[in-house]
Protein backbone atom coordinates (compact mmCIF):
# COMPACT_ATOMS: atom_id res chain seq x y z
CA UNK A 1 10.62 -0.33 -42.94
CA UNK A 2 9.79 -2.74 -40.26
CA UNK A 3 7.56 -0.70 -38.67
CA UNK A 4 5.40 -0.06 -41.65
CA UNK A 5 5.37 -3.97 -42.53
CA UNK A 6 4.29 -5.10 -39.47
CA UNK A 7 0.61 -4.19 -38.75
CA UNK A 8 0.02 -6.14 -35.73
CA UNK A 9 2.99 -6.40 -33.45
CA UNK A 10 4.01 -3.37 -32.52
CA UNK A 11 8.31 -2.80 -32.73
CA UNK A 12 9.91 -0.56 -29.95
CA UNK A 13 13.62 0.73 -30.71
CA UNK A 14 15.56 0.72 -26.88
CA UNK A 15 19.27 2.28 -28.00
CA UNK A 16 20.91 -0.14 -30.87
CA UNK A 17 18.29 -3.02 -29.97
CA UNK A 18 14.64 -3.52 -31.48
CA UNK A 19 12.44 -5.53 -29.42
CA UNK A 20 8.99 -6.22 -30.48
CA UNK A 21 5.86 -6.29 -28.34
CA UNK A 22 3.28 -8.96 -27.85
CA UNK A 23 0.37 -8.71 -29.88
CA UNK A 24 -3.05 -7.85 -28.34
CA UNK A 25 -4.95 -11.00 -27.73
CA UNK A 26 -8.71 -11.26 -27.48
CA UNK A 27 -10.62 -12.27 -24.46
CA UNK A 28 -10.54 -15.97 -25.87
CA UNK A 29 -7.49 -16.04 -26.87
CA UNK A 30 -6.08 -14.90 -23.58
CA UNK A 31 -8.53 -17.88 -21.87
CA UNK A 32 -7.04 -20.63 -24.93
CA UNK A 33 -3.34 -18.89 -23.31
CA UNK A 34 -4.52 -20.03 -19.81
CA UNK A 35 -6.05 -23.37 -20.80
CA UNK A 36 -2.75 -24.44 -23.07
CA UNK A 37 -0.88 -24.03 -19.69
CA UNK A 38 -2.76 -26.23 -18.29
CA UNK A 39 -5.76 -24.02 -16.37
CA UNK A 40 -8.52 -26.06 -15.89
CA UNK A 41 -11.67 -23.81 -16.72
CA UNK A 42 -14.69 -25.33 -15.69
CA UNK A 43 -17.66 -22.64 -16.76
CA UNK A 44 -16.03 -20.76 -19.77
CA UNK A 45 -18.81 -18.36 -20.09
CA UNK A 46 -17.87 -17.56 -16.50
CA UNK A 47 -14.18 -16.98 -16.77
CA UNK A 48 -14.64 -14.99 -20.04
CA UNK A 49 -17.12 -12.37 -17.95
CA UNK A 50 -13.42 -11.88 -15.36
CA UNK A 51 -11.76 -11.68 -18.09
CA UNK A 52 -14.00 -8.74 -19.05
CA UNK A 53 -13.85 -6.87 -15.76
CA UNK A 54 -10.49 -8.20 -14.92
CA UNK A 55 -7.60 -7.12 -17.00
CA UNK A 56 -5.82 -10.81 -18.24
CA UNK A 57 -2.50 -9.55 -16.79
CA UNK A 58 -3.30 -8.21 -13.32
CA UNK A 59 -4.98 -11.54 -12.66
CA UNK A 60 -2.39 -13.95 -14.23
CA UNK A 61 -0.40 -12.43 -11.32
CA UNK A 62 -2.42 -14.41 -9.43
CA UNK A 63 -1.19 -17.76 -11.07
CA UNK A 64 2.25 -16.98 -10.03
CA UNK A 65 2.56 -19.91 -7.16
CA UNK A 66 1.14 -22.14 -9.27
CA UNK A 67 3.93 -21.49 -11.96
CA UNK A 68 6.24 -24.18 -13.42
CA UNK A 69 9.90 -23.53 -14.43
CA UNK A 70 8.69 -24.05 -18.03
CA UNK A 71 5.11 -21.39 -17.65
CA UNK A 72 2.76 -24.48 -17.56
CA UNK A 73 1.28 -24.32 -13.91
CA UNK A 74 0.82 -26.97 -11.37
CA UNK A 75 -1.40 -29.79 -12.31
CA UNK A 76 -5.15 -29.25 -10.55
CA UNK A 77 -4.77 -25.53 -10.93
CA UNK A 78 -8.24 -24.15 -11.77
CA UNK A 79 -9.28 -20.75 -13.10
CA UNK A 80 -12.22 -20.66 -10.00
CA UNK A 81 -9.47 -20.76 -7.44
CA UNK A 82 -7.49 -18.32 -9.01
CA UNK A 83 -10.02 -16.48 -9.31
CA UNK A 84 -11.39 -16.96 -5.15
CA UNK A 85 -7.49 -15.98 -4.28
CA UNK A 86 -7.99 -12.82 -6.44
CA UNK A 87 -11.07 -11.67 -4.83
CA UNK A 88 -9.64 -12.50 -1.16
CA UNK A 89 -6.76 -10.23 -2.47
CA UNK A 90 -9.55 -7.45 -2.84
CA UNK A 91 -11.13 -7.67 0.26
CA UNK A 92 -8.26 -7.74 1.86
CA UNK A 93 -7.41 -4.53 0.60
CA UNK A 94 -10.96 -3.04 1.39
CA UNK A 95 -9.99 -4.11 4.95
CA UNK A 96 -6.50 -2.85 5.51
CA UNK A 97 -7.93 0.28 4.01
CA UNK A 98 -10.05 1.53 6.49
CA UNK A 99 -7.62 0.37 9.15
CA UNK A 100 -5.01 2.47 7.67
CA UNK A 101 -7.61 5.38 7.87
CA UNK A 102 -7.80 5.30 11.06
CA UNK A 103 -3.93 5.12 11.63
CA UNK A 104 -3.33 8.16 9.03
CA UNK A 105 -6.05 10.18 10.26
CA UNK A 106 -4.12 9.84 13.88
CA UNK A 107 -1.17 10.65 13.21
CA UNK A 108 -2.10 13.70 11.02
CA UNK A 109 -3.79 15.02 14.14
CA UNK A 110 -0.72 13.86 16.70
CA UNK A 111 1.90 15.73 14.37
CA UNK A 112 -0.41 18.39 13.65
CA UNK A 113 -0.80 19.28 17.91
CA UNK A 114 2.54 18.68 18.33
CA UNK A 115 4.22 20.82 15.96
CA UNK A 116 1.50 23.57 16.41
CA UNK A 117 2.18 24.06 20.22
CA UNK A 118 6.19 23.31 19.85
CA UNK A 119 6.97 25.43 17.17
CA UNK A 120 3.62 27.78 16.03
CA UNK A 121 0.97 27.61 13.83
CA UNK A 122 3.09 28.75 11.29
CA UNK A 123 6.50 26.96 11.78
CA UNK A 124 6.44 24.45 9.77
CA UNK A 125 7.90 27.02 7.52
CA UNK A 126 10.97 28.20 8.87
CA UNK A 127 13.70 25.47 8.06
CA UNK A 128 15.61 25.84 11.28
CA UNK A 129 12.68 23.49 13.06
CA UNK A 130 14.34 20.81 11.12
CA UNK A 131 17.22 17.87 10.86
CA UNK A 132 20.12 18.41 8.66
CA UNK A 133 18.34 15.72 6.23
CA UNK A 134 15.39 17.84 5.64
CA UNK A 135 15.35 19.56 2.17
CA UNK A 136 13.22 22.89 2.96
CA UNK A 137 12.88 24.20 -0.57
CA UNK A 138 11.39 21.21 -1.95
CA UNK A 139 9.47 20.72 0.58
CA UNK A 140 8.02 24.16 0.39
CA UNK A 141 7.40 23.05 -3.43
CA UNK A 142 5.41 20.15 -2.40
CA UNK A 143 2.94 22.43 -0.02
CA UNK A 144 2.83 25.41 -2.12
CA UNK A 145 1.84 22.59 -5.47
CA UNK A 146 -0.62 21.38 -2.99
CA UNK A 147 -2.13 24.15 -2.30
CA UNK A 148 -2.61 24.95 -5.69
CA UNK A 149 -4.29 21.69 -6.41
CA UNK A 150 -6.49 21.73 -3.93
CA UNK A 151 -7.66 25.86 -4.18
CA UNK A 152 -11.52 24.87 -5.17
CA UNK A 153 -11.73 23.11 -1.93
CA UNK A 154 -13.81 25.33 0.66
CA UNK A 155 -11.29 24.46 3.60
CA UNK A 156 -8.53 26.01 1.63
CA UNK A 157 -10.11 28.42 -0.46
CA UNK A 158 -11.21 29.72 2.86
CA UNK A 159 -7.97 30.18 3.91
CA UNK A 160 -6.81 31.87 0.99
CA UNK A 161 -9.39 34.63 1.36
CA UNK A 162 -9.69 35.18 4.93
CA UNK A 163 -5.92 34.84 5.68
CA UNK A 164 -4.01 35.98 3.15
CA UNK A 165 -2.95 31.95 2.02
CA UNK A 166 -1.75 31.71 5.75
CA UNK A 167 -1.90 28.22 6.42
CA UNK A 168 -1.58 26.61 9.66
CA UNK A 169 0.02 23.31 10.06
CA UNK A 170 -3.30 21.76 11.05
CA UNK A 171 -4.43 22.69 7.73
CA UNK A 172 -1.35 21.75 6.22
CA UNK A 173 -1.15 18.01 7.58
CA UNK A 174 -4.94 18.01 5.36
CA UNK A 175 -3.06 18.58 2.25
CA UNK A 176 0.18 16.47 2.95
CA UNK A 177 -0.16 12.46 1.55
CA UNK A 178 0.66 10.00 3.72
CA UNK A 179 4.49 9.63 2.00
CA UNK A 180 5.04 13.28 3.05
CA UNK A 181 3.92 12.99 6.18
CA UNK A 182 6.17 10.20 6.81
CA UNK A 183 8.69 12.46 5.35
CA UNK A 184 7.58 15.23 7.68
CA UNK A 185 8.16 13.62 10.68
CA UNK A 186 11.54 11.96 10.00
CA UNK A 187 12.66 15.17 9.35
CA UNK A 188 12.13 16.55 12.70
CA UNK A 189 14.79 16.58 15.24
CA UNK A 190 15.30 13.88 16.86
CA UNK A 191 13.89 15.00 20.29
CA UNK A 192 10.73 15.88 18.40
CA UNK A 193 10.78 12.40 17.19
CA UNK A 194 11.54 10.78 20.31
CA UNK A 195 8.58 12.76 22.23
CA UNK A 196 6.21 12.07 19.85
CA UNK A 197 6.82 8.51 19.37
CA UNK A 198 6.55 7.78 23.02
CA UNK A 199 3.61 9.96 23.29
CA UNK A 200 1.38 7.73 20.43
CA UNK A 201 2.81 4.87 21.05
CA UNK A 202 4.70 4.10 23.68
CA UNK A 203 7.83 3.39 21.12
CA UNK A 204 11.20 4.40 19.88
CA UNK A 205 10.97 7.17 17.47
CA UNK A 206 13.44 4.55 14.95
CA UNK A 207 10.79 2.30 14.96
CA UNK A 208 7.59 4.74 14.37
CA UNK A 209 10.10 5.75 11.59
CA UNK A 210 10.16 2.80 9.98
CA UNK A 211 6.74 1.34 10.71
CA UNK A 212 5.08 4.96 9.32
CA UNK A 213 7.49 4.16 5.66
CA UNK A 214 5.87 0.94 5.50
CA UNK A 215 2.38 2.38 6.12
CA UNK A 216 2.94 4.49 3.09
CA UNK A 217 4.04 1.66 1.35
CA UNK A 218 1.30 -0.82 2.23
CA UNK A 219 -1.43 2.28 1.96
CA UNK A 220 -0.24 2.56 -1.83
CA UNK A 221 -0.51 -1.02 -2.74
CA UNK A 222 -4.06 -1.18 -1.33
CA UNK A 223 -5.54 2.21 -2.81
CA UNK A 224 -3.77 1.04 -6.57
CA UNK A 225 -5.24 -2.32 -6.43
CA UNK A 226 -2.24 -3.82 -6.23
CA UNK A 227 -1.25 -7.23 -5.29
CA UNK A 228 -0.79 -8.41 -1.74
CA UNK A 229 -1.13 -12.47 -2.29
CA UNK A 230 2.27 -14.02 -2.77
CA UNK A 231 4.43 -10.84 -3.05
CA UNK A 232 7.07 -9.34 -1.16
CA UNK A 233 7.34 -5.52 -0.11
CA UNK A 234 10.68 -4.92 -0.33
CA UNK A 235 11.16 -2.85 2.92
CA UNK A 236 11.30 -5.03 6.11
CA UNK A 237 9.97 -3.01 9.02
CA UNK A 238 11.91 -2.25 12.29
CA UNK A 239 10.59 -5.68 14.93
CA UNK A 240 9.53 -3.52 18.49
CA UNK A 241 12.20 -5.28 21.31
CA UNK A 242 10.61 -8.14 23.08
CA UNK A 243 8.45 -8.71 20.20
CA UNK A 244 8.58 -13.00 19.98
CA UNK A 245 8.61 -12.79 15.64
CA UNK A 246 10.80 -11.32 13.43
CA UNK A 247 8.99 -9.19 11.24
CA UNK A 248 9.85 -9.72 7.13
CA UNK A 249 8.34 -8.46 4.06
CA UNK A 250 5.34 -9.59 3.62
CA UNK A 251 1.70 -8.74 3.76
CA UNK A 252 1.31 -10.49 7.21
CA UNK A 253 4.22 -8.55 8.82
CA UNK A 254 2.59 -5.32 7.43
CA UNK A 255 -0.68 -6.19 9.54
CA UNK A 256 1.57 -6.47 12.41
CA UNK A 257 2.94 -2.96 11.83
CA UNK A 258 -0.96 -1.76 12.19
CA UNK A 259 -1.03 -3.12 14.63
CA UNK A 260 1.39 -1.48 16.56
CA UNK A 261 0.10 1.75 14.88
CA UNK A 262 -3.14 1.62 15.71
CA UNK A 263 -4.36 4.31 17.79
CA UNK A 264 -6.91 2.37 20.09
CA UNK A 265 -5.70 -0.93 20.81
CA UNK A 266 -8.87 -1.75 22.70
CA UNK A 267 -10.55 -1.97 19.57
CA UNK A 268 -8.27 -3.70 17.45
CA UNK A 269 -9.57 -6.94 18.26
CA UNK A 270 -12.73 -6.01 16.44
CA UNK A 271 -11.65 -3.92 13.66
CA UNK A 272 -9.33 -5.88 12.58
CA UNK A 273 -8.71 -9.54 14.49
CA UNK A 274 -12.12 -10.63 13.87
CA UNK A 275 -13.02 -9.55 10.22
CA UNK A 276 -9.61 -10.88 9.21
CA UNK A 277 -10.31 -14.16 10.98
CA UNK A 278 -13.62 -14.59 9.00
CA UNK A 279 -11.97 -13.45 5.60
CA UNK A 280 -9.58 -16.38 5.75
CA UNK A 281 -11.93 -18.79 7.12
CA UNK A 282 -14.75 -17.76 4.26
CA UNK A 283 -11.50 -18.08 1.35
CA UNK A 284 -9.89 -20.85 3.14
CA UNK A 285 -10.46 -23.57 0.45
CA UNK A 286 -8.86 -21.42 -2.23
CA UNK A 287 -5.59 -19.76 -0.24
CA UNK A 288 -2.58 -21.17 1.52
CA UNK A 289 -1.65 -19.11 4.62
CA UNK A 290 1.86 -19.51 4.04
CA UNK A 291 1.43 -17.05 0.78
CA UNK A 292 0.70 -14.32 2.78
CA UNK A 293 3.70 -14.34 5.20
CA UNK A 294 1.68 -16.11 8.29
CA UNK A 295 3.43 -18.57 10.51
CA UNK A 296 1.41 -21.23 12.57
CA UNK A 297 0.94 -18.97 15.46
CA UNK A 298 -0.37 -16.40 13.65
CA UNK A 299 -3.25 -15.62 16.28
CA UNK A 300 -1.46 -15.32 19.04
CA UNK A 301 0.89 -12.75 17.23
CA UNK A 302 -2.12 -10.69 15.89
CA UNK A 303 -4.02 -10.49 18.94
C-alpha cells in the first residue's frame, strides 16, 4: 500500500480523501526554508541555537506580517528581528501574567465573601441560588472532578478529614479555574451580578461579564505561550460608557480590560504603565506598535 511505500511522509486518510503530511525537516533545513524565502540570517550558528530551543513553527508565526501573497516575506526581513519581536512576545506575557494574578486572586476573594454571606458557606450547592442558564449538574461534575484532583493537597485533604468533604465556597473558589469562575458568576442572578459588579468596580455587571470572559481568554494565551504579536482574540470586550476608544480584539484592548479590572488602581501606574512603557521602548527597534492593537494615544488611554 501507500502507506507501507512511503517511509518518510507520513499519509493521513480524512473520510474518502488522503492527504499527506509534511516531512520532518532538520534544524538546517528548516533555517535553508527561512533563508529561500528570503530571511536574511546574519549569525547562522546563532539562529540554529533558536531553532533548538524554539520550535520552527511557533516562531515562523512570528514572520506572519512580514508575509508575501506568494510565502516569500518582505524584503529586509531578518531572522534577529524576528527573533527580538518573539522575545518581546514573551515578556509580555511574563508581564500580563502577574497582573492577571492579581485580578484573579481578587475576584476569587470578592465572589467568595459575597456568596458566603448571601447565600451560606455551603450554597453554592443548592441550584435554586442560580439563573435559568446555569447547568447545576455539570457544574457539580466540575467541583466534585476537582476535588478529586486536587485530594493530596493539605488544604483539601484537610477538609476531607475534618469535615466530612464539606467544602465551603471559600475553599471552593481555590479549586475553580479562572473559566469557571467566570462561569460562576454569570450564572448568578442578576441582582447578585449587579451588586457585585458595582461593589469591585464601580461597573455594570454586563460589562464585568464580558471583561472577566476575556480575562480567561487572555490568561490562557499567556500561561500556553501563545502568541499575542499580530493576532486577533476573537472576542471583543464590552467598551465601559464614556470610555473615549472603542475597544477591539486585540492584545492592546485586552490591557485595557486590566485595567479596568484591576483591583487597586492606585497602583496600576506602576505595575503595569511603567514596565510596559520600558518593554516597548527596550524592543522598539524590532516591533511596530500598530501590531499590537495601539493607536497614537495609547498613553493617555492606559494611564
Amino acid at each position: 500500500s501507500d502507506l507501507e511505500t512511503r517511509p518518510v511522509a507520513v499519509c493521513m486518510i480524512i473520510g474518502n480523501l488522503r492527504t499527506e503530511v509534511k516531512k520532518a525537516t532538520t534544524f538546517e533545513e528548516q533555517l535553508e526554508i527561512m533563508k529561500r524565502r528570503g530571511c536574511i540570517v546574519e549569525d547562522e550558528k546563532k539562529a540554529l541555537q533558536v531553532l533548538k530551543c524554539v520550535n520552527y513553527y511557533r516562531l515562523t508565526a512570528y514572520f506572519l506580517p512580514y508575509k508575501m501573497p506568494d510565502d516569500r516575506y518582505r524584503e529586509g526581513t531578518t531572522f534577529e528581528k524576528i527573533y527580538r519581536i518573539y522575545d518581546f512576545d514573551r515578556r509580555l506575557r511574563n508581564l500580563l501574567l502577574m497582573i492577571i494574578e492579581r485580578i484573579e486572586l481578587y475576584f476569587r476573594a470578592q465572589i467568595a465573601y459575597y456568596h458566603a454571606h448571601r447565600y451560606g458557606p455551603l450554597g453554592y450547592l443548592n441550584e435554586e441560588n442560580y439563573n435559568k442558564r446555569h447547568h447545576h449538574d455539570r457544574f457539580i461534575a466540575h467541583i466534585e472532578k476537582a476535588v478529586k484532583n486536587n485530594a493530596q493537597q493539605p488544604f483539601v485533604a484537610h477538609y476531607i478529614q475534618q469535615y466530612d468533604a464539606q467544602f465551603p465556597i471559600w475553599v471552593i473558589v481555590e479549586l475553580l479555574t479562572v473559566g469557571e469562575l467566570s462561569t460562576f458568576y454569570d450564572d448568578l442572578p442578576r441582582a447578585d451580578k449587579k451588586t457585585l459588579a458595582r461593589n469591585c468596580l464601580q461597573t455594570t455587571d454586563r460589562n464585568l461579564t464580558s471583561w472577566l470572559i476575556c480575562l480567561t481568554k487572555l490568561r490562557n494565551y499567556c500561561a500556553h505561550y501563545s502568541r499575542l504579536y499580530f493576532n486577533k482574540f476573537g472576542t471583543v470586550p464590552a467598551t465601559p460608557l464614556g470610555f473615549s476608544y472603542r475597544l477591539g480584539d486585540r492584545v492592546f484592548d485586552y490591557i485595557l480590560v486590566l485595567k479596568f479590572l484591576y483591583p487597586e488602581k492606585s497602583a496600576w501606574e506602576k505595575d503595569c504603565c511603567e514596565p510596559f512603557e520600558r518593554l516597548l521602548e527596550e524592543y522598539s527597534d524590532a516591533i511596530d506598535l500598530a501590531h499590537l492593537g495601539m493607536p497614537q494615544n495609547y498613553s493617555e488611554l492606559l494611564n
